[in-house]
PDB file of N, CA and C in Angstrom:
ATOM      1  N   UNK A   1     -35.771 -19.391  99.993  1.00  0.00           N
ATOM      2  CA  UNK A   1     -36.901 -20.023 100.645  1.00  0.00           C
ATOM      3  C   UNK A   1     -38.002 -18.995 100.959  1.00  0.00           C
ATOM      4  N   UNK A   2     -37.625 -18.062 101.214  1.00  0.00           N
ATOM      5  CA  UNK A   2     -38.415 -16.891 101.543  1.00  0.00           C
ATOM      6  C   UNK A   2     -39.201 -16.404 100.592  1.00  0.00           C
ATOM      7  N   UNK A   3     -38.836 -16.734  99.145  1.00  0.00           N
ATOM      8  CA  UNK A   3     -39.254 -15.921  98.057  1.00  0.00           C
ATOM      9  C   UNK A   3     -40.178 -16.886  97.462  1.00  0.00           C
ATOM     10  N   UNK A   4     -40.482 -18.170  98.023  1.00  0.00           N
ATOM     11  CA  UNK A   4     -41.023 -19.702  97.586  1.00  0.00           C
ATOM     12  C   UNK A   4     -42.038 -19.254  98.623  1.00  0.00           C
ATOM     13  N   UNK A   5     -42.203 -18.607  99.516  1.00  0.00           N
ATOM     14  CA  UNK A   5     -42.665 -18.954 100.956  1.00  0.00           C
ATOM     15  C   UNK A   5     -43.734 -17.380 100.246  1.00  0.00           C
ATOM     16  N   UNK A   6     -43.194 -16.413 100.229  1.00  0.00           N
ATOM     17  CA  UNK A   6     -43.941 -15.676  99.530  1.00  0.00           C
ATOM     18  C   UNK A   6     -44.690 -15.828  98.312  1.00  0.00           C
ATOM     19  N   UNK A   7     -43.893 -16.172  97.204  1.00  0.00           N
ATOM     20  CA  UNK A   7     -44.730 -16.431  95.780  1.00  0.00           C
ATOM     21  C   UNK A   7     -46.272 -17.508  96.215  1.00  0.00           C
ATOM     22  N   UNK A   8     -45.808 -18.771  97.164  1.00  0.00           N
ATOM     23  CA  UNK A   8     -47.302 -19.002  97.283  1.00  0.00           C
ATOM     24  C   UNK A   8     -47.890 -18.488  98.261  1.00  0.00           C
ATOM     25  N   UNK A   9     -47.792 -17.547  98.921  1.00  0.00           N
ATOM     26  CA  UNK A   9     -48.553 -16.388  99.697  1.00  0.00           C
ATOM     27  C   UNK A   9     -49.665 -15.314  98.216  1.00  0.00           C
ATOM     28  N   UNK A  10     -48.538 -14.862  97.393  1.00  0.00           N
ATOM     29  CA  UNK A  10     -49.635 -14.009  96.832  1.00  0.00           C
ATOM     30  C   UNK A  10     -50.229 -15.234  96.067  1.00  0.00           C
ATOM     31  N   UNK A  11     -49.578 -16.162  95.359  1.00  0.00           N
ATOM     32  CA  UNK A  11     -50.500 -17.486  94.568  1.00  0.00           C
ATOM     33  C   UNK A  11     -51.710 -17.635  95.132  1.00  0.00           C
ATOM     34  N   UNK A  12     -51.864 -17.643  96.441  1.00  0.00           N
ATOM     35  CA  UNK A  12     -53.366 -18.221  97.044  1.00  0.00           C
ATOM     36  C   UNK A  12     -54.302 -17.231  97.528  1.00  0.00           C
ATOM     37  N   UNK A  13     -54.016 -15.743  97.651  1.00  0.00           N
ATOM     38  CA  UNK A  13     -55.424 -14.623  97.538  1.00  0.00           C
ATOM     39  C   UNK A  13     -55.133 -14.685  96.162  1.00  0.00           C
ATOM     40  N   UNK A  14     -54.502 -14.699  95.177  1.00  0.00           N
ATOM     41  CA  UNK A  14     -54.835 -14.249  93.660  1.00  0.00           C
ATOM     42  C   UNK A  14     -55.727 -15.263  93.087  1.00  0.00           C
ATOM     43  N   UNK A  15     -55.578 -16.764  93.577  1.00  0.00           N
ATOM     44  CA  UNK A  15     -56.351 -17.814  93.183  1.00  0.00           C
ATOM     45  C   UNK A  15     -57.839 -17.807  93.908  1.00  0.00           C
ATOM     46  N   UNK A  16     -57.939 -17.698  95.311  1.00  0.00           N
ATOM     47  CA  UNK A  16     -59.473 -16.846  95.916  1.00  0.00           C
ATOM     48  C   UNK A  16     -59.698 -15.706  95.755  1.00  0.00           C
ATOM     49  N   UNK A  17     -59.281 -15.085  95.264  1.00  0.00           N
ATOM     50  CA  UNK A  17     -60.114 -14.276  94.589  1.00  0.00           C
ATOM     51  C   UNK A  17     -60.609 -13.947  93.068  1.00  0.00           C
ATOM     52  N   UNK A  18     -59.903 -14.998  92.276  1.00  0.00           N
ATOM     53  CA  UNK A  18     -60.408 -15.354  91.418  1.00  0.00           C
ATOM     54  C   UNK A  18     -61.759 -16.236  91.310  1.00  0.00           C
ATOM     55  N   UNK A  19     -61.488 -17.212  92.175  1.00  0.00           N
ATOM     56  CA  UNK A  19     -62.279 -17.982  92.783  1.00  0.00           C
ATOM     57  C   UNK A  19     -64.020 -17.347  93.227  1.00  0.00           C
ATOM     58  N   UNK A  20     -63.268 -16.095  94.139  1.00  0.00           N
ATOM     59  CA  UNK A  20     -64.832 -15.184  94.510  1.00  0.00           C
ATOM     60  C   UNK A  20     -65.290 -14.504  93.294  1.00  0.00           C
ATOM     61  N   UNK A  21     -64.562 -14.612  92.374  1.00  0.00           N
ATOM     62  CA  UNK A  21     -65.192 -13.528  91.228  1.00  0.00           C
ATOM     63  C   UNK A  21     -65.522 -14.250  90.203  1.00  0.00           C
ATOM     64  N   UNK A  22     -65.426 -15.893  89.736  1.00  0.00           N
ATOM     65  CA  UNK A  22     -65.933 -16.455  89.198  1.00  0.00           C
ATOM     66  C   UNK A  22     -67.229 -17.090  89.819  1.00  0.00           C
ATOM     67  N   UNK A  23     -67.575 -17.344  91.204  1.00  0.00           N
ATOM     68  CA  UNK A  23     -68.771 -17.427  91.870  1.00  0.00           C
ATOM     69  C   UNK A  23     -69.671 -16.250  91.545  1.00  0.00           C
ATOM     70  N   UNK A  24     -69.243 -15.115  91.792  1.00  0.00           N
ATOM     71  CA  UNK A  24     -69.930 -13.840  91.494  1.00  0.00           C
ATOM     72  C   UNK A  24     -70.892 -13.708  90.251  1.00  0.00           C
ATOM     73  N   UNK A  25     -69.773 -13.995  89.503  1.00  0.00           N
ATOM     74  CA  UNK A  25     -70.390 -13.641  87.817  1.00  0.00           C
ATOM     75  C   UNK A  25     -71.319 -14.669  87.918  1.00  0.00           C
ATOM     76  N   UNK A  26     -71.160 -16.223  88.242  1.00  0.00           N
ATOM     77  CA  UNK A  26     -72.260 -17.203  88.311  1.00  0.00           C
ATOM     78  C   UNK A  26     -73.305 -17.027  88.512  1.00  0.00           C
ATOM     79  N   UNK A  27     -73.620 -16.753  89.834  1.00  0.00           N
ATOM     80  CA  UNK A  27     -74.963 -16.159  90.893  1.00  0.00           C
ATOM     81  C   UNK A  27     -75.148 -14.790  89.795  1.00  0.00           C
ATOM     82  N   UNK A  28     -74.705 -14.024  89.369  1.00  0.00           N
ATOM     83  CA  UNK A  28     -75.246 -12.610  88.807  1.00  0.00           C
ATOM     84  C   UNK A  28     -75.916 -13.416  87.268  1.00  0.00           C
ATOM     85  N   UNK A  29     -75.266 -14.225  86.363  1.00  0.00           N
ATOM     86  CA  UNK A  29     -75.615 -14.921  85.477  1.00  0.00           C
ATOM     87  C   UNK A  29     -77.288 -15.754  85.803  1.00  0.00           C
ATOM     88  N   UNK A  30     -76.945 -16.070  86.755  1.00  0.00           N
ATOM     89  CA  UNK A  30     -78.285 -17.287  87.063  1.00  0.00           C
ATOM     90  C   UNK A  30     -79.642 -15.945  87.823  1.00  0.00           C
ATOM     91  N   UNK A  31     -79.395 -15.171  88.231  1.00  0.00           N
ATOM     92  CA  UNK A  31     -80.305 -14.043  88.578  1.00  0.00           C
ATOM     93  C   UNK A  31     -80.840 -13.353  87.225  1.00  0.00           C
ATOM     94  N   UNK A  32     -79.898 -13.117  86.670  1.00  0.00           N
ATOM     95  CA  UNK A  32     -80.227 -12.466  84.962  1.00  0.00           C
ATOM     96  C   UNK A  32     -81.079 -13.322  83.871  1.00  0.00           C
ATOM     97  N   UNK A  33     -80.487 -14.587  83.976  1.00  0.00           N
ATOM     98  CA  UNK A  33     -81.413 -15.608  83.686  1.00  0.00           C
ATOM     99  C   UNK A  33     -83.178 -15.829  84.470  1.00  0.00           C
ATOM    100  N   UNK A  34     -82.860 -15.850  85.870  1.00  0.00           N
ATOM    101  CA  UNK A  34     -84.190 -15.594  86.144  1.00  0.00           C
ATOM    102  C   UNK A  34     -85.076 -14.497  85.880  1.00  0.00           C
ATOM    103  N   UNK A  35     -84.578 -13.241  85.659  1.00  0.00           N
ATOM    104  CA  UNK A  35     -85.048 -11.953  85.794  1.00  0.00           C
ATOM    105  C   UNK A  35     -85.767 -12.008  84.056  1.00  0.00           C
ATOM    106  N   UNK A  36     -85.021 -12.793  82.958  1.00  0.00           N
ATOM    107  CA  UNK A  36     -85.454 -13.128  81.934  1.00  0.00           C
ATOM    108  C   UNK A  36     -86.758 -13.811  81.778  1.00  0.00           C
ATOM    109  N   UNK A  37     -86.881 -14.885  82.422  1.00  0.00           N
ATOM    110  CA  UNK A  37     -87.946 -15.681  82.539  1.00  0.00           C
ATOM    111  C   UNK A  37     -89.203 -14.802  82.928  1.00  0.00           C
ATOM    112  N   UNK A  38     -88.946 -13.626  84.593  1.00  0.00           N
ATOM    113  CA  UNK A  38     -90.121 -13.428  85.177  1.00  0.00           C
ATOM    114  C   UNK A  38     -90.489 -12.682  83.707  1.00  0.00           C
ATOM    115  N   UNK A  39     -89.850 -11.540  83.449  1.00  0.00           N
ATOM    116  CA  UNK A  39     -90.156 -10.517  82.488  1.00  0.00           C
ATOM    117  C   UNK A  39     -91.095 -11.231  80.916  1.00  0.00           C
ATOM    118  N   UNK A  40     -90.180 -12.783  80.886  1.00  0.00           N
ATOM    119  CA  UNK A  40     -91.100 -13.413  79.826  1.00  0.00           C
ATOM    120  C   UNK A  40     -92.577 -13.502  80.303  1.00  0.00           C
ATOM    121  N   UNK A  41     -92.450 -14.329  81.496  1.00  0.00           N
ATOM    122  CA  UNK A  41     -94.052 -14.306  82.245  1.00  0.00           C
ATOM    123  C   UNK A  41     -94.725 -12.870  82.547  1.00  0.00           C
ATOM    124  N   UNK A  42     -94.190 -11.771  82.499  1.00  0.00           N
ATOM    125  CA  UNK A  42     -95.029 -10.760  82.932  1.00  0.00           C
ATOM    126  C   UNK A  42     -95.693 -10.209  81.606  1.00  0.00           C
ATOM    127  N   UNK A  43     -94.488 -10.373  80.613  1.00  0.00           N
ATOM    128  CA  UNK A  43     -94.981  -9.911  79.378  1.00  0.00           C
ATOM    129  C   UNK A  43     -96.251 -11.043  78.873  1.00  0.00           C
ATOM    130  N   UNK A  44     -95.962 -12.113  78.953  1.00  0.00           N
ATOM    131  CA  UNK A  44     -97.827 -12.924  78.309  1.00  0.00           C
ATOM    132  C   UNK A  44     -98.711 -12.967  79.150  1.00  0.00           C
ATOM    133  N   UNK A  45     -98.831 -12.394  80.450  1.00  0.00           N
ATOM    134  CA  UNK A  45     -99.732 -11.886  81.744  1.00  0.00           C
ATOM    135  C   UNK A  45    -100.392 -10.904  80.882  1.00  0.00           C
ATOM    136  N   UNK A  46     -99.547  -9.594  80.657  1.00  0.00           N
ATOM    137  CA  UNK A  46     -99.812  -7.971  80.091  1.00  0.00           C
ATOM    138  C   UNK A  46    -100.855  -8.611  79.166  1.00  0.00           C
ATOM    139  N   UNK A  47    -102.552  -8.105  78.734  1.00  0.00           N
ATOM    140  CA  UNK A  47    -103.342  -7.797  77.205  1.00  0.00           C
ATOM    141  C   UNK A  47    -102.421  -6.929  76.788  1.00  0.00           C
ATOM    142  N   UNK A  48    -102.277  -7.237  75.783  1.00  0.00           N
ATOM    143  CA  UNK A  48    -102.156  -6.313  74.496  1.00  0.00           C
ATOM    144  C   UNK A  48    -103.396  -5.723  73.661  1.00  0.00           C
ATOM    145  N   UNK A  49    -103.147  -4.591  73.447  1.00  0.00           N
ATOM    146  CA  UNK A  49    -104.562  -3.901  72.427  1.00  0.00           C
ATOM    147  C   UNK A  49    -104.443  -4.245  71.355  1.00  0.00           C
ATOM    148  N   UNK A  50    -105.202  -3.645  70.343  1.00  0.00           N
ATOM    149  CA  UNK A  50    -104.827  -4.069  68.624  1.00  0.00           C
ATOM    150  C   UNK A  50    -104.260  -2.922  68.528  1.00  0.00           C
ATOM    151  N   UNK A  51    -103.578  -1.709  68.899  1.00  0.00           N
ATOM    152  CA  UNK A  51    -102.189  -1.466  68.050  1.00  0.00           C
ATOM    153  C   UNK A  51    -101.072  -1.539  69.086  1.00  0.00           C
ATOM    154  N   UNK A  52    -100.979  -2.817  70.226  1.00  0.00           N
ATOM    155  CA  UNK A  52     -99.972  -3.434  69.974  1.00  0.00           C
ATOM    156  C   UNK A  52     -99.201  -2.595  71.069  1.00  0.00           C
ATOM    157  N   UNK A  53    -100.240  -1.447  71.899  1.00  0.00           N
ATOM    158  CA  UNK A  53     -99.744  -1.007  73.113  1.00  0.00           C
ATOM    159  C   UNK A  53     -99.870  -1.602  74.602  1.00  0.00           C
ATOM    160  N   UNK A  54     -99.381  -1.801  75.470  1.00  0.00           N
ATOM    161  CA  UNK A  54    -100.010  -2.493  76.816  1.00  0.00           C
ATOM    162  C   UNK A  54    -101.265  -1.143  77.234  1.00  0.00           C
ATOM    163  N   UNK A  55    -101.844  -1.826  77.885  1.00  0.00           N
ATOM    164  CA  UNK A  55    -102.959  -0.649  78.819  1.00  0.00           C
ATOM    165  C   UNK A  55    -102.308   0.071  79.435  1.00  0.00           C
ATOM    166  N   UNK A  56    -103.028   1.241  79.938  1.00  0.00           N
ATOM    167  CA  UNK A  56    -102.602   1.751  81.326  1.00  0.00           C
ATOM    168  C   UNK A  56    -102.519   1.468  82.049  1.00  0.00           C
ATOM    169  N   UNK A  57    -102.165   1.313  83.525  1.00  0.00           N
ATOM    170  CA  UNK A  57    -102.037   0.880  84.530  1.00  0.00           C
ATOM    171  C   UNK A  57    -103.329   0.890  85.867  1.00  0.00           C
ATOM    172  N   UNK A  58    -103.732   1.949  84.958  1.00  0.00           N
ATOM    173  CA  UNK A  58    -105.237   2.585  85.944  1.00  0.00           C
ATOM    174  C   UNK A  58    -106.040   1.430  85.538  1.00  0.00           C
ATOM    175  N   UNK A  59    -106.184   0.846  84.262  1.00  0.00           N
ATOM    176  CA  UNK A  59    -107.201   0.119  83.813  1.00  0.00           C
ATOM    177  C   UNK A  59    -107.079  -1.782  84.009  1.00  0.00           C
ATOM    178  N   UNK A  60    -105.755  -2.272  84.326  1.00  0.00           N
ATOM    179  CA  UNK A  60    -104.804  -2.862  84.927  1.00  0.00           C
ATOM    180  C   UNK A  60    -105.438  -3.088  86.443  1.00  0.00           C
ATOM    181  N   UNK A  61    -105.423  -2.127  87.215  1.00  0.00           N
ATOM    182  CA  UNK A  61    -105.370  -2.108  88.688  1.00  0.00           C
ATOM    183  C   UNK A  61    -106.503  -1.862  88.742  1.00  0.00           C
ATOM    184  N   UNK A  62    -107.638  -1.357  88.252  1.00  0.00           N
ATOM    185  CA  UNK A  62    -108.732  -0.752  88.786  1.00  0.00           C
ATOM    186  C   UNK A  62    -109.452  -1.926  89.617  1.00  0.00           C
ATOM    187  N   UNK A  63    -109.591  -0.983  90.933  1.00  0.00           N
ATOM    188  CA  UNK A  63    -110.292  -1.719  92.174  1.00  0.00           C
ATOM    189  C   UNK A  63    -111.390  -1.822  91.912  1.00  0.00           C
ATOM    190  N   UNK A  64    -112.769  -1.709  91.266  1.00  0.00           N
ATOM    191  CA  UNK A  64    -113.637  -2.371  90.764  1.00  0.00           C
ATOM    192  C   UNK A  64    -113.736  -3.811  90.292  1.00  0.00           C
ATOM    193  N   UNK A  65    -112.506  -3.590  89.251  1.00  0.00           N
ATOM    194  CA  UNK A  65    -112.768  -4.855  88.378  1.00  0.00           C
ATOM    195  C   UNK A  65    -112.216  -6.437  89.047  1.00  0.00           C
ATOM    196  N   UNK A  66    -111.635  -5.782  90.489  1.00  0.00           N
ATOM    197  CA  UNK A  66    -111.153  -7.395  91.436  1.00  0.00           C
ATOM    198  C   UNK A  66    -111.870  -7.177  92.512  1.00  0.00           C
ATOM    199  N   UNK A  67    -112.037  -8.633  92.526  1.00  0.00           N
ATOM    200  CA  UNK A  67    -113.368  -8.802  93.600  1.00  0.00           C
ATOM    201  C   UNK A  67    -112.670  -8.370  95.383  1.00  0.00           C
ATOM    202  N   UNK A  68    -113.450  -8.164  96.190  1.00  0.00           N
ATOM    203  CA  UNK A  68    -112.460  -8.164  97.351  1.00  0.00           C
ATOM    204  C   UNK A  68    -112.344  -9.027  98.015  1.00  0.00           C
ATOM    205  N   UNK A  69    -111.016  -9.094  98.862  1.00  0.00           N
ATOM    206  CA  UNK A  69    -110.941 -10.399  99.779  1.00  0.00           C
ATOM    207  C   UNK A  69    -111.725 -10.318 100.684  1.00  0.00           C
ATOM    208  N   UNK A  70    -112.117 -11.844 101.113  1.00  0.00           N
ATOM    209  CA  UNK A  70    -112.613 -11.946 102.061  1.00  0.00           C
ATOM    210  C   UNK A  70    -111.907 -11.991 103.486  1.00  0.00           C
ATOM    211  N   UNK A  71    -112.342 -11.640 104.350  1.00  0.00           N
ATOM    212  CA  UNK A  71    -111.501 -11.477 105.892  1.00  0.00           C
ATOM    213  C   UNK A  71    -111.390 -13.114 106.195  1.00  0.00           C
ATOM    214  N   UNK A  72    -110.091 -13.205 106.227  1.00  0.00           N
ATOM    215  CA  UNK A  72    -110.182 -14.809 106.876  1.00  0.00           C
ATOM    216  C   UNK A  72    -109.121 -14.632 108.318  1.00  0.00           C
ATOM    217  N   UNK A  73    -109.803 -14.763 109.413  1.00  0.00           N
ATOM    218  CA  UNK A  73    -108.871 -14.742 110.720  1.00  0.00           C
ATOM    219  C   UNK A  73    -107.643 -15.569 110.405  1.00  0.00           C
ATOM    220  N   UNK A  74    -107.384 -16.668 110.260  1.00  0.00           N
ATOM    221  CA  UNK A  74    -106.682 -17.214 109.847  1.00  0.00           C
ATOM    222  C   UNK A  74    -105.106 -17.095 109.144  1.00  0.00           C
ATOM    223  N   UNK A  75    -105.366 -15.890 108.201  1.00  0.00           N
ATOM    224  CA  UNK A  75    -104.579 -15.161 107.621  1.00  0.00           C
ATOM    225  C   UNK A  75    -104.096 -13.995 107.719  1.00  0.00           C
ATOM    226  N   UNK A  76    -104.123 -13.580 109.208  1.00  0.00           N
ATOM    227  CA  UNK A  76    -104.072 -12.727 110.162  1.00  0.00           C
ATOM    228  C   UNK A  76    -102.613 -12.860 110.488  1.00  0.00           C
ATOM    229  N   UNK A  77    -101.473 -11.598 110.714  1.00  0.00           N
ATOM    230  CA  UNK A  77    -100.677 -12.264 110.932  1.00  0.00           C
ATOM    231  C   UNK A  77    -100.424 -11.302 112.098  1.00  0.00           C
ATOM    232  N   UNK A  78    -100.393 -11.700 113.837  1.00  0.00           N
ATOM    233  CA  UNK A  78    -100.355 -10.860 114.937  1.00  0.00           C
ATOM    234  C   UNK A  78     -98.981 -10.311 115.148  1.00  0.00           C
ATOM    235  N   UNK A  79     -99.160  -8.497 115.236  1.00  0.00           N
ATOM    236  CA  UNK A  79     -98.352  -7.797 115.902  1.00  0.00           C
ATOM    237  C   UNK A  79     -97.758  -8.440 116.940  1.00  0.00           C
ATOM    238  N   UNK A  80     -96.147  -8.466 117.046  1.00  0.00           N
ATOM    239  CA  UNK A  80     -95.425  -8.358 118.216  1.00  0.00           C
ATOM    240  C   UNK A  80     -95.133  -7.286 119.012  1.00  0.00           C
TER     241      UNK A  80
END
């Protein structure tokens, strides 16, 4: 009885934790999948030049070429 009483003792962490490690891989699967998508969207965001290099980053970011925000109180978010 003891050895019935044990066998489903280890049966049920070997089955949760199978359990946690098939959740795992799920959530890591469905993140990888998303991480696919952004990278699709970042890549048809990026110009491409004609030979097919992205820009620099200086030319990308340059604070000239975006207009600035305007101050809206509103969107203020107060120190605690």
């Amino acid at each position: 009885m003891l050895m019935v009483l044990f066998a489903a003792l280890v049966w049920f962490f070997v089955n949760r934790a199978s359990v946690r490690a098939n959740e795992k891989i799920r959530l890591l699967q469905e993140i990888l999948e998303q991480q696919r998508i952004q990278t699709a969207l970042l890549q048809s965001l990026v110009p491409v030049t004609a030979d097919n290099t992205p820009p620099e980053p200086e030319t990308l970011l340059h604070p000239s070429a975006a207009p600035a925000p305007e101050f809206d109180a509103f969107n203020v978010i107060p120190e605690r």
